[in-house]
PDB file of N, CA and C in Angstrom:
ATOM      1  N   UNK A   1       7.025  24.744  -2.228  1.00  0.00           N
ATOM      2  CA  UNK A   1       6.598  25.987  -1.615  1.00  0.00           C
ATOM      3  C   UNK A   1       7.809  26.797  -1.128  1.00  0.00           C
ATOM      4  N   UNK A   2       9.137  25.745  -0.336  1.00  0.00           N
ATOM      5  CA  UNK A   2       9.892  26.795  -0.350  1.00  0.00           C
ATOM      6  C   UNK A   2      10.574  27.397  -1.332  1.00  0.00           C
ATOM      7  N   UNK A   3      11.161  26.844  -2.549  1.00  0.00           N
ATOM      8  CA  UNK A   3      11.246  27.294  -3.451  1.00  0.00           C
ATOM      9  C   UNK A   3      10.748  28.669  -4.330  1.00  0.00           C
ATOM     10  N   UNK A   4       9.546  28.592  -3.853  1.00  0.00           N
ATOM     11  CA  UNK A   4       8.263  30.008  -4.520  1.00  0.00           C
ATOM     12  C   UNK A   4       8.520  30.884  -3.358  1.00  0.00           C
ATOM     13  N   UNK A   5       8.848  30.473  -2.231  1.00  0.00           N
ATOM     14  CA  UNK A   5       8.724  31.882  -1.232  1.00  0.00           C
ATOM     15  C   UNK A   5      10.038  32.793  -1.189  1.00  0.00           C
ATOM     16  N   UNK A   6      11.028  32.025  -1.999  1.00  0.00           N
ATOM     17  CA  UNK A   6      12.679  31.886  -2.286  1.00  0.00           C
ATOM     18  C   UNK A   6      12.769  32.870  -3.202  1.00  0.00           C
ATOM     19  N   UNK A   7      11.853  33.045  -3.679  1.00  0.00           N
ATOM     20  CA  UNK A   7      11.855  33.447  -5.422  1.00  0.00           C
ATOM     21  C   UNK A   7      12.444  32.423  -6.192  1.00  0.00           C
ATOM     22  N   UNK A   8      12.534  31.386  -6.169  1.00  0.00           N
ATOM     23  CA  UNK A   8      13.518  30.730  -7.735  1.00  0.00           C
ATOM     24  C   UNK A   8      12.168  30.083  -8.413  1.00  0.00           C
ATOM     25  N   UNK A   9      10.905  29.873  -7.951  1.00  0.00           N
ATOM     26  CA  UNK A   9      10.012  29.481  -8.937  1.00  0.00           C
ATOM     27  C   UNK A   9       8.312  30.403  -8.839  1.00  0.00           C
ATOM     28  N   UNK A  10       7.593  30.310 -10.069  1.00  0.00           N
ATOM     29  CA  UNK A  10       6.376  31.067  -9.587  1.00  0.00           C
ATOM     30  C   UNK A  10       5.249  30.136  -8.716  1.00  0.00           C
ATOM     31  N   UNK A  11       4.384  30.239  -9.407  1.00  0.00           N
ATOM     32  CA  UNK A  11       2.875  29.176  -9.723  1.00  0.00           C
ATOM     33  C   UNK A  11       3.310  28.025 -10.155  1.00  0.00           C
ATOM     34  N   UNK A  12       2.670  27.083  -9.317  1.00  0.00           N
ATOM     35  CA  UNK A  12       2.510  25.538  -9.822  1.00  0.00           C
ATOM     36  C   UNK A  12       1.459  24.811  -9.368  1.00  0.00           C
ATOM     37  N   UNK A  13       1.069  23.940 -10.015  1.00  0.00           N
ATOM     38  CA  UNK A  13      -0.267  23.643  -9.862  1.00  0.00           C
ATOM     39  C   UNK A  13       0.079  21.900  -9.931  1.00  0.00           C
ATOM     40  N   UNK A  14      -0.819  20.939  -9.333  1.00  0.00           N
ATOM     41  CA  UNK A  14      -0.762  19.679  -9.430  1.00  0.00           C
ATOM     42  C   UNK A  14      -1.947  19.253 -10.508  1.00  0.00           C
ATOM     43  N   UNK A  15      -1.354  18.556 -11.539  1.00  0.00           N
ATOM     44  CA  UNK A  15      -2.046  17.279 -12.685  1.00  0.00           C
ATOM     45  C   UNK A  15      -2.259  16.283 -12.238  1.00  0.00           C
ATOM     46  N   UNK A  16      -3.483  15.760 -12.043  1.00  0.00           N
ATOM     47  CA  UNK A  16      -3.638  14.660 -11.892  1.00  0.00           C
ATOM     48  C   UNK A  16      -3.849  13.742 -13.409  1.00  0.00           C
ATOM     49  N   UNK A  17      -2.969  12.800 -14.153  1.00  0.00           N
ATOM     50  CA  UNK A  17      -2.627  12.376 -14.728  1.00  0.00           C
ATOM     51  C   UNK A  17      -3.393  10.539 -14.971  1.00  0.00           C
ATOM     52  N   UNK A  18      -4.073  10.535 -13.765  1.00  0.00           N
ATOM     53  CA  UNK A  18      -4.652   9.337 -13.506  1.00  0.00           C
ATOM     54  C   UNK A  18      -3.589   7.977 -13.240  1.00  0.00           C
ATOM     55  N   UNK A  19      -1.952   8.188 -13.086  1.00  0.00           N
ATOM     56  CA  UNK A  19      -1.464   7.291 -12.306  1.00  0.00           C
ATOM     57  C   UNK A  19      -0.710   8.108 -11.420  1.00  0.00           C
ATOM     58  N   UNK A  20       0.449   8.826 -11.527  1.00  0.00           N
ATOM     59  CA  UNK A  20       1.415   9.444  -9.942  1.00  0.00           C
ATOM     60  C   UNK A  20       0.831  10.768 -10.231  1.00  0.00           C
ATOM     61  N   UNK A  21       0.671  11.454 -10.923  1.00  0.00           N
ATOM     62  CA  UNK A  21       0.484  12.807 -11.335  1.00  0.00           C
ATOM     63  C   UNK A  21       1.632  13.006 -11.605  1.00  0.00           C
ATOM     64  N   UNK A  22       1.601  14.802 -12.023  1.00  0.00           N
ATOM     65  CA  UNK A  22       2.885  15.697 -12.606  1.00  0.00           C
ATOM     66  C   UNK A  22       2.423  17.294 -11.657  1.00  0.00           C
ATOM     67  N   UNK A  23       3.573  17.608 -11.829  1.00  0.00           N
ATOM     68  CA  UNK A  23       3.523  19.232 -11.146  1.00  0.00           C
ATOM     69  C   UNK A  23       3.905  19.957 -12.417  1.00  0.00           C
ATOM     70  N   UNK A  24       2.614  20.928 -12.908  1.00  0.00           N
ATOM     71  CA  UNK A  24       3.467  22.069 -13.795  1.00  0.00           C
ATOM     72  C   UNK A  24       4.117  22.937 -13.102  1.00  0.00           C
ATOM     73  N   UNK A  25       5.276  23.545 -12.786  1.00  0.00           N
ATOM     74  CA  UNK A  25       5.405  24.839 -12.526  1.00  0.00           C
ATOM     75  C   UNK A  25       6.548  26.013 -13.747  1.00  0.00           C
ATOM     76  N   UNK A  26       5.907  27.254 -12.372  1.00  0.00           N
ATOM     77  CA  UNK A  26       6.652  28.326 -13.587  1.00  0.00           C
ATOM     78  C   UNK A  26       7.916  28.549 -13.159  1.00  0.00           C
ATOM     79  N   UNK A  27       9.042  28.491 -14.093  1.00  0.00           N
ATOM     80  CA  UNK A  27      10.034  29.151 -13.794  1.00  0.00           C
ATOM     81  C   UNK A  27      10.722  30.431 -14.281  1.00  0.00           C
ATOM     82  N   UNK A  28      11.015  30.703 -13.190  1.00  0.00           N
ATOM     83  CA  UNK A  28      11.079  32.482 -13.294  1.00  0.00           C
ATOM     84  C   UNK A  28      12.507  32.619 -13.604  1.00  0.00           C
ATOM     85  N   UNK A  29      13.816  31.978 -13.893  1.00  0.00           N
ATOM     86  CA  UNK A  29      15.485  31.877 -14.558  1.00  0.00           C
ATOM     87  C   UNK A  29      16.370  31.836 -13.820  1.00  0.00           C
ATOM     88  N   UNK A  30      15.762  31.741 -12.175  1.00  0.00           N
ATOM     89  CA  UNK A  30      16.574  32.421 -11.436  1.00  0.00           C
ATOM     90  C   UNK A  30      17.518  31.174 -10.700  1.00  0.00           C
ATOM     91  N   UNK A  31      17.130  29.485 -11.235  1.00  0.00           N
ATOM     92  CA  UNK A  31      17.923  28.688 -10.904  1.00  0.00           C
ATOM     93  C   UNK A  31      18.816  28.512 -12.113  1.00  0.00           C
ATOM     94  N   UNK A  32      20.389  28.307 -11.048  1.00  0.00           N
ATOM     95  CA  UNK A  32      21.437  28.141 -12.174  1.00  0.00           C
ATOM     96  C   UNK A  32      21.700  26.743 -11.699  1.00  0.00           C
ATOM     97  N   UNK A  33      21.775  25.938 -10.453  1.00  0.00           N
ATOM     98  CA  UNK A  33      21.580  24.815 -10.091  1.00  0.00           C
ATOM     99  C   UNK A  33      20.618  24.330  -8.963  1.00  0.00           C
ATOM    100  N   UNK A  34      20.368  22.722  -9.252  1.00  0.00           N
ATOM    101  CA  UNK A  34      19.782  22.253  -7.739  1.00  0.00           C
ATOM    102  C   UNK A  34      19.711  20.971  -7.695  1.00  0.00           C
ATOM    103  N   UNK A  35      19.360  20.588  -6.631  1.00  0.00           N
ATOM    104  CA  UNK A  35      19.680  19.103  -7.023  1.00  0.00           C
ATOM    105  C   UNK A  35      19.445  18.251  -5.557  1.00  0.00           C
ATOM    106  N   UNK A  36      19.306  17.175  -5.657  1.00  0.00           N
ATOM    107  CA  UNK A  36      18.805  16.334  -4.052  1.00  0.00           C
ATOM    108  C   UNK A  36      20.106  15.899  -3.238  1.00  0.00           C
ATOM    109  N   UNK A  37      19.776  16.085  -2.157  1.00  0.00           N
ATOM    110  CA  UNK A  37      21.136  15.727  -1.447  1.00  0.00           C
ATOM    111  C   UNK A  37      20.630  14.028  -1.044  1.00  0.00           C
ATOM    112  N   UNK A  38      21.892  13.136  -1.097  1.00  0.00           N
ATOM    113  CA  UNK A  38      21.488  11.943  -0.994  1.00  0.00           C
ATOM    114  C   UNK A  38      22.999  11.520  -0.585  1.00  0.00           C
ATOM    115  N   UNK A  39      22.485  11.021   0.600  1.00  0.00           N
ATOM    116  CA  UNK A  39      21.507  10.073   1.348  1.00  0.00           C
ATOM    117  C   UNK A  39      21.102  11.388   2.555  1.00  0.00           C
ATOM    118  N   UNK A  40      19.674  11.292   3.087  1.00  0.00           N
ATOM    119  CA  UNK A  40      19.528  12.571   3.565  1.00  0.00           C
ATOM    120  C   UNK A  40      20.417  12.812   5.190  1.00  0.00           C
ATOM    121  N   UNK A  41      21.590  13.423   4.781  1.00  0.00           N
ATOM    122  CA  UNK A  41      22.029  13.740   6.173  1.00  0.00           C
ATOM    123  C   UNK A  41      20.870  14.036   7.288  1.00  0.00           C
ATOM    124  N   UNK A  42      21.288  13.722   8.336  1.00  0.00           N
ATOM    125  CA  UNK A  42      20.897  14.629   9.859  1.00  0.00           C
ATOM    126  C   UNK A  42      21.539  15.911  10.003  1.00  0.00           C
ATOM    127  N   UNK A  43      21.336  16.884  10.196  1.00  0.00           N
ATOM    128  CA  UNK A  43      21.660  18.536  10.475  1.00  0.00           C
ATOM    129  C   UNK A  43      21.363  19.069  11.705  1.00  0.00           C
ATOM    130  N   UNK A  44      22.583  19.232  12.555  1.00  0.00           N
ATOM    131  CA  UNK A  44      21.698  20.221  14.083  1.00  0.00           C
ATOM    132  C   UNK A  44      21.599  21.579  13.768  1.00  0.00           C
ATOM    133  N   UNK A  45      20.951  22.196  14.248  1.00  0.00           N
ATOM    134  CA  UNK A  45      20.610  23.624  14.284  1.00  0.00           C
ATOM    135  C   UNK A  45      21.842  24.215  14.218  1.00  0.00           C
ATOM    136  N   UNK A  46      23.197  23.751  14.994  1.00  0.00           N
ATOM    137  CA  UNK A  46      24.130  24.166  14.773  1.00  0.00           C
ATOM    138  C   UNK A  46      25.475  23.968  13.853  1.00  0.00           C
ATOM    139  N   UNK A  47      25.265  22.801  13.062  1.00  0.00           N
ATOM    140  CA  UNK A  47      25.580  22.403  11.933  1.00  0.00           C
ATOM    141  C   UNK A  47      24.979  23.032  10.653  1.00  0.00           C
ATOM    142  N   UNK A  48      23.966  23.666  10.653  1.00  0.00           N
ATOM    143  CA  UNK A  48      23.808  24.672   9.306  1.00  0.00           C
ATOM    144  C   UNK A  48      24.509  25.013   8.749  1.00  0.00           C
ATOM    145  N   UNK A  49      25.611  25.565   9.366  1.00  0.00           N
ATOM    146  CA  UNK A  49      26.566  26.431   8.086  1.00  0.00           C
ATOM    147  C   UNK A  49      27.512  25.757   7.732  1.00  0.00           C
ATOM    148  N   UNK A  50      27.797  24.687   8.209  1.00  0.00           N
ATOM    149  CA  UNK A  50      28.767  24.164   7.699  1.00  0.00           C
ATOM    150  C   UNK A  50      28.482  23.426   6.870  1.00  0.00           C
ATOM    151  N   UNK A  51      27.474  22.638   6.552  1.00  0.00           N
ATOM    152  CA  UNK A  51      26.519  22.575   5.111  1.00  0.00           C
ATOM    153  C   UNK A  51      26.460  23.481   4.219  1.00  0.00           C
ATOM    154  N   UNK A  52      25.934  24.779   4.388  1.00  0.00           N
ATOM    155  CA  UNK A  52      26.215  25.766   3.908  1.00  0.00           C
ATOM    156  C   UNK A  52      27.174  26.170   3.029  1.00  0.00           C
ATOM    157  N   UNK A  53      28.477  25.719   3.622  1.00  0.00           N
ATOM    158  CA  UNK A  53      29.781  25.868   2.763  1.00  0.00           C
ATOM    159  C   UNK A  53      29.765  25.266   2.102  1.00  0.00           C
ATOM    160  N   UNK A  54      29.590  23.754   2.756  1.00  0.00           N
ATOM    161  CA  UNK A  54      29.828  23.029   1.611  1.00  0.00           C
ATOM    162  C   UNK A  54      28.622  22.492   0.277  1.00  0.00           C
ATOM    163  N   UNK A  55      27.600  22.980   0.247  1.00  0.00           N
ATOM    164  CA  UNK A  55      26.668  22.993  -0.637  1.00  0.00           C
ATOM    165  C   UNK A  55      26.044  24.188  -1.595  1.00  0.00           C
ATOM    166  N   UNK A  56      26.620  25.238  -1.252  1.00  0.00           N
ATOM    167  CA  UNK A  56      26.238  26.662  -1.517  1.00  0.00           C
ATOM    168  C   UNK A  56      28.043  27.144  -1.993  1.00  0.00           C
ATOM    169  N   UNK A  57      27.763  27.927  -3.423  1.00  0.00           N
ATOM    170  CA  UNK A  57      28.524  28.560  -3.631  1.00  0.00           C
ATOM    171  C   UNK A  57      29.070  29.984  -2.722  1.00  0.00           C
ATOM    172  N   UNK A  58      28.136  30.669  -2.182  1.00  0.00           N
ATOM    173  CA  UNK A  58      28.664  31.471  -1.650  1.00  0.00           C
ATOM    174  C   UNK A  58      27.496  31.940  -0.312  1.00  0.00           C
ATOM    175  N   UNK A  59      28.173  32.462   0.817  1.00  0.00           N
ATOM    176  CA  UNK A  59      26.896  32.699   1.698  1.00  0.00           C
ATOM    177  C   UNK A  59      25.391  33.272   1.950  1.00  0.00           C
ATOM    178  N   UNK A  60      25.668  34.400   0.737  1.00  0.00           N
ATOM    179  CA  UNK A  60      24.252  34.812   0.623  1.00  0.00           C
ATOM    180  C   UNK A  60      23.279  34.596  -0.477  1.00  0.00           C
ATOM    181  N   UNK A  61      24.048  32.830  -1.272  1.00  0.00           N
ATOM    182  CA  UNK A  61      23.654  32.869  -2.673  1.00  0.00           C
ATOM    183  C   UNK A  61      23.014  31.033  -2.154  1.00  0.00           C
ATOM    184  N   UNK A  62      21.690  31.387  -3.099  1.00  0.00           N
ATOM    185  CA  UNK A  62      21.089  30.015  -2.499  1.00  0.00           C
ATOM    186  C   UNK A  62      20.598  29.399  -1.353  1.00  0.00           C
ATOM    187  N   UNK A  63      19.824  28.594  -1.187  1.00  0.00           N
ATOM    188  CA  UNK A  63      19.162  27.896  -0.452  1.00  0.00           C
ATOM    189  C   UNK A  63      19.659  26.270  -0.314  1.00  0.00           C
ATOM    190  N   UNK A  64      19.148  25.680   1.177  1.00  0.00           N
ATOM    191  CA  UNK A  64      19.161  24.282   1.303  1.00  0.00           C
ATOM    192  C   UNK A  64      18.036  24.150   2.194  1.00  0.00           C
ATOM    193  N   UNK A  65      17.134  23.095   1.528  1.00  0.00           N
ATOM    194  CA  UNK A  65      15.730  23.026   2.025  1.00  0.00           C
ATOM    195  C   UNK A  65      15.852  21.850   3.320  1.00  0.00           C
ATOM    196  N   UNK A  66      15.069  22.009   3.973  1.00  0.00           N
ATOM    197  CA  UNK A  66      15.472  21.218   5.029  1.00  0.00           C
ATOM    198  C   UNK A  66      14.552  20.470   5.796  1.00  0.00           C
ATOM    199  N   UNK A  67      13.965  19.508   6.025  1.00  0.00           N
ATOM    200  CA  UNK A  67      12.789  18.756   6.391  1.00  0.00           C
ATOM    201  C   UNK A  67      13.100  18.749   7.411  1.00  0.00           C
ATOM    202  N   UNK A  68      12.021  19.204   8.773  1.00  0.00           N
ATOM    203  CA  UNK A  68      12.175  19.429  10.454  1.00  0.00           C
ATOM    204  C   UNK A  68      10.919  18.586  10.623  1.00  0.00           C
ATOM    205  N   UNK A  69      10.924  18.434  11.506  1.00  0.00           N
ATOM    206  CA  UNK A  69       9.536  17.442  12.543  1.00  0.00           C
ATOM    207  C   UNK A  69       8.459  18.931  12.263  1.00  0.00           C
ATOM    208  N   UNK A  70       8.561  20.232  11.961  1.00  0.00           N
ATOM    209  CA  UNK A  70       7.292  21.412  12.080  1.00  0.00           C
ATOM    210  C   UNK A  70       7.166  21.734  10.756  1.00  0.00           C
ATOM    211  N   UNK A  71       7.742  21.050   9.667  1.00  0.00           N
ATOM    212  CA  UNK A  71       7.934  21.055   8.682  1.00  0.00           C
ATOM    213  C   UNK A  71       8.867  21.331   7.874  1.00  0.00           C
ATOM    214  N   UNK A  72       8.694  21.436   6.414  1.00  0.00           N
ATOM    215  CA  UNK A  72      10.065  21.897   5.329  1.00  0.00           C
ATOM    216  C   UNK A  72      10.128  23.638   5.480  1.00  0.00           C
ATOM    217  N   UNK A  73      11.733  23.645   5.611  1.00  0.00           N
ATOM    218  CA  UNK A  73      12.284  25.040   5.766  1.00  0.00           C
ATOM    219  C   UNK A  73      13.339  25.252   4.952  1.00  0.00           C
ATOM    220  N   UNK A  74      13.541  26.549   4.505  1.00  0.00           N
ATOM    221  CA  UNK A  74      15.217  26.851   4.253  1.00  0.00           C
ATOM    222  C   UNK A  74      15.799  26.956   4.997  1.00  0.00           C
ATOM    223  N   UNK A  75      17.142  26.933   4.843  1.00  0.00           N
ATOM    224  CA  UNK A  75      18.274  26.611   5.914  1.00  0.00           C
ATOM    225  C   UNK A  75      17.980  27.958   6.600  1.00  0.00           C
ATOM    226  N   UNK A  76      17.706  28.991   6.010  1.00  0.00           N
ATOM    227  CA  UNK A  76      17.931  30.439   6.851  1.00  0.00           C
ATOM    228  C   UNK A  76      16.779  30.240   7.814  1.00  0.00           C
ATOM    229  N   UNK A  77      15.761  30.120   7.376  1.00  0.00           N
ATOM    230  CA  UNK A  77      14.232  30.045   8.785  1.00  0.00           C
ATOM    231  C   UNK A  77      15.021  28.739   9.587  1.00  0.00           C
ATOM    232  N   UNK A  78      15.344  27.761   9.198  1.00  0.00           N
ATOM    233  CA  UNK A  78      15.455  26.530  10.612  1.00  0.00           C
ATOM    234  C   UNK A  78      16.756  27.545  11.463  1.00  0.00           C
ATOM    235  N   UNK A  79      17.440  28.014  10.475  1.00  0.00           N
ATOM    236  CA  UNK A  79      18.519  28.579  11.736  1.00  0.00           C
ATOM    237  C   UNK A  79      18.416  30.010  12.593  1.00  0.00           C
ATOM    238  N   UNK A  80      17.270  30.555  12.045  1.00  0.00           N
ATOM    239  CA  UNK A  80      16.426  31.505  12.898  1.00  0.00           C
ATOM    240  C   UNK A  80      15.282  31.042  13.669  1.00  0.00           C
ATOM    241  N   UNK A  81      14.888  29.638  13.507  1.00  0.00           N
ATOM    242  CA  UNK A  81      14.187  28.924  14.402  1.00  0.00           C
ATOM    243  C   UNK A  81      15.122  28.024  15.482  1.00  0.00           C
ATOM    244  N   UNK A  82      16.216  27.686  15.091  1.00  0.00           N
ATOM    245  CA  UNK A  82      17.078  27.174  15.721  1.00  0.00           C
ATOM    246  C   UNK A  82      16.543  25.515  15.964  1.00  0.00           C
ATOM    247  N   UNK A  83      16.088  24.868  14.760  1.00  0.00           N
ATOM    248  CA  UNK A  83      15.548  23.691  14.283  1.00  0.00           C
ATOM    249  C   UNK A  83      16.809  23.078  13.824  1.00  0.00           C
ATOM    250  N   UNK A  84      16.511  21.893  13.476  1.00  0.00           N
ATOM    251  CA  UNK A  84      17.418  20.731  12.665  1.00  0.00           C
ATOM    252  C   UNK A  84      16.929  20.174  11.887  1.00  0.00           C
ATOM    253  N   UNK A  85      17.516  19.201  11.092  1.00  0.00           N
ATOM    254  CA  UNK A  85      16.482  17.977  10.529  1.00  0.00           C
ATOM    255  C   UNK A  85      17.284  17.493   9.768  1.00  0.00           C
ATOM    256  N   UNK A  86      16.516  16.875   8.431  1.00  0.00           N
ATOM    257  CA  UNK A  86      17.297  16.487   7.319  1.00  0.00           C
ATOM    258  C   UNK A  86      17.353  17.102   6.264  1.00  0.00           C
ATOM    259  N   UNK A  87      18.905  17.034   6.033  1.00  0.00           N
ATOM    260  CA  UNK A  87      18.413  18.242   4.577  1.00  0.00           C
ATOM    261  C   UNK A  87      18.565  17.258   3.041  1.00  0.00           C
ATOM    262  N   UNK A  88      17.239  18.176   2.341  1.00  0.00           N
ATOM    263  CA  UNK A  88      16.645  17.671   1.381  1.00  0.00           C
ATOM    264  C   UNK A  88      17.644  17.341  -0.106  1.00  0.00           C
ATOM    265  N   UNK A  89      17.426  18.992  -0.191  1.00  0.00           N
ATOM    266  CA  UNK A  89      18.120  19.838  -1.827  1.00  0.00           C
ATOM    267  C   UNK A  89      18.738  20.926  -1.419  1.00  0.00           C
ATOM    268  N   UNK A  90      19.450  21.413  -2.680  1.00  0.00           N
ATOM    269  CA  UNK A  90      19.771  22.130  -2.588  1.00  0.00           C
ATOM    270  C   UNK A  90      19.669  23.425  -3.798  1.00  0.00           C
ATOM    271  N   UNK A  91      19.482  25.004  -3.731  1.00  0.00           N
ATOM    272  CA  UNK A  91      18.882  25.142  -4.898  1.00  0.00           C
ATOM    273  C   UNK A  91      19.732  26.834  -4.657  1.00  0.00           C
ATOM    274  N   UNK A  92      20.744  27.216  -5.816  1.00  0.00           N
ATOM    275  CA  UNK A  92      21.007  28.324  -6.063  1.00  0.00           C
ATOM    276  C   UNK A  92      20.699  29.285  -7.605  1.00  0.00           C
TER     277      UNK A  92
END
């Protein structure tokens, strides 16, 4: 979902496949990379950007999704919420 509100993907819908399922979704071209961050750091609200640098080509290019206790955010809403958590992926 954050992804679609991002713009980098459209519509996706869940298959149930009758063992894990599959997710179709649409992609709209606009990812050139992304990928899971592993092992999931801890992030304070004030540690954002310095993730930022180092996961993002440039400051206003891309996203890092970020799992909070109020839920999954991009880095820009947790740091206008002034949240933390763990961050997930990363997707430019």
């Amino acid at each position: 979902r954050v992804m679609q509100l991002n713009g980098y993907i459209g519509e996706f819908e869940f298959i149930d496949d009758g063992r894990t399922g599959k997710f179709k979704v649409q992609l709209l071209g606009r990812i050139n990379k992304c990928g899971a961050v592993r092992p999931r750091f801890a992030v304070g609200a004030d540690e954002i950007e310095l993730w930022e640098k180092k996961f993002l080509p440039s400051r206003e290019m891309g996203i890092l999704i970020i799992s909070t206790s109020y839920g999954v955010f991009s880095h820009r809403e947790a740091k206008e919420k002034k949240i933390g958590g763990r961050l997930l992926a990363f997707v430019y």
